[in-house]
Protein backbone atom coordinates (compact mmCIF):
# COMPACT_ATOMS: atom_id res chain seq x y z
CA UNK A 1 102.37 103.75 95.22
CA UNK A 2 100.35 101.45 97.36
CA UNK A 3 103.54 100.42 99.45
CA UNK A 4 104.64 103.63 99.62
CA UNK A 5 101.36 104.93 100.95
CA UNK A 6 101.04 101.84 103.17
CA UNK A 7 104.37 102.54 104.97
CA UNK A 8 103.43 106.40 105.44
CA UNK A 9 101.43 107.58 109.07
CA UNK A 10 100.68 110.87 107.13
CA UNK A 11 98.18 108.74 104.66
CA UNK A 12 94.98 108.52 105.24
CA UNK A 13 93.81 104.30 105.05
CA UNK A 14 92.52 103.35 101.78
CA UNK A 15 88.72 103.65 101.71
CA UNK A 16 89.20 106.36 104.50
CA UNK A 17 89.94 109.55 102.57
CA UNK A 18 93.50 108.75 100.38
CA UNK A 19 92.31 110.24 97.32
CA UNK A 20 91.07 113.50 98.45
CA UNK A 21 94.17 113.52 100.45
CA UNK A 22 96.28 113.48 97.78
CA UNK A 23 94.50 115.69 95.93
CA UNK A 24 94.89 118.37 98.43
CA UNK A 25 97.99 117.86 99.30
CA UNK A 26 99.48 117.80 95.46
CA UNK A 27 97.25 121.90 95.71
CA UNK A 28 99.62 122.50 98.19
CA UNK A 29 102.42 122.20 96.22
CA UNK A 30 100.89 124.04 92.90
CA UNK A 31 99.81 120.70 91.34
CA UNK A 32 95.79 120.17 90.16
CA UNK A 33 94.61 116.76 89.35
CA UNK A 34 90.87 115.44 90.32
CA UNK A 35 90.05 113.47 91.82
CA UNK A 36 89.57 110.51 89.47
CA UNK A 37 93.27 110.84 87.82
CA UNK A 38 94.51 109.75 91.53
CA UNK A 39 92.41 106.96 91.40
CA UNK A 40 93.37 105.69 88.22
CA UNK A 41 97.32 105.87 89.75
CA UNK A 42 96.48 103.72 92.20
CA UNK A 43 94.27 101.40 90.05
CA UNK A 44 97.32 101.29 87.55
CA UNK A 45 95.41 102.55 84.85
CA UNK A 46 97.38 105.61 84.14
CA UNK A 47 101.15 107.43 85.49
CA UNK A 48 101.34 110.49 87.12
CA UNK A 49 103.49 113.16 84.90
CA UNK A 50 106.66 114.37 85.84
CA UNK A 51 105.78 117.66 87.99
CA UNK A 52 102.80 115.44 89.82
CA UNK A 53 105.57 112.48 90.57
CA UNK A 54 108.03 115.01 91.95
CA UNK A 55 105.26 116.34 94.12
CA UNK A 56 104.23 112.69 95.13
CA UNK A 57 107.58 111.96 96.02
CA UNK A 58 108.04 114.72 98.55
CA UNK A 59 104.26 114.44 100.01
CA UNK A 60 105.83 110.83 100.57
CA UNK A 61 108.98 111.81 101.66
CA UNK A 62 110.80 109.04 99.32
CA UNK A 63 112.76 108.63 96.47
CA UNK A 64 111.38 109.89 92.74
CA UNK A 65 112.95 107.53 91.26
CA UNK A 66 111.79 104.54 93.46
CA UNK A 67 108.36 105.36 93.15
CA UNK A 68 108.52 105.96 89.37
CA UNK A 69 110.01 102.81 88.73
CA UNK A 70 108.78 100.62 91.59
CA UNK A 71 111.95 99.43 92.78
CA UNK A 72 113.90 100.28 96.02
CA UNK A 73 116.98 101.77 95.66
CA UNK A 74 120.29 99.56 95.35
CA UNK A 75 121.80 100.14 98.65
CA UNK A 76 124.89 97.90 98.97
CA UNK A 77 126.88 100.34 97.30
CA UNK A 78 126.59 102.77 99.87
């Protein structure tokens, strides 16, 4: 999430207001977590459920599935 954050000029800098960013944006799209639970996704201590990922994905404007497993998407096939 950090990378994905980190690549993003809609993120606030870490230390600078990313948490209670994220937690307002994921209000915007119908999705309550405090605070804390967005901390412990970036700390690695816990994953963000399904409807919160989707959400994360979009606020991020990137993949689902990249940022649920961690891994860019295979694009040689393309």
């Amino acid at each position: 999430m950090e990378q994905a954050c980190d690549g993003n000029p809609d993120v606030p800098p870490l230390n600078h207001g990313r948490l209670g960013w994220f937690v307002d944006r994921l209000e915007q799209h119908k999705v309550q977590v405090a605070k804390e639970t967005v901390r412990k996704w970036f700390a690695g201590e816990t994953r963000p459920r399904h409807p919160a990922m989707k959400a994360l994905a979009q606020i991020l404007k990137i993949d689902e599935g990249w940022l649920s497993a961690g891994r860019a998407p295979d694009l040689s096939e393309a």
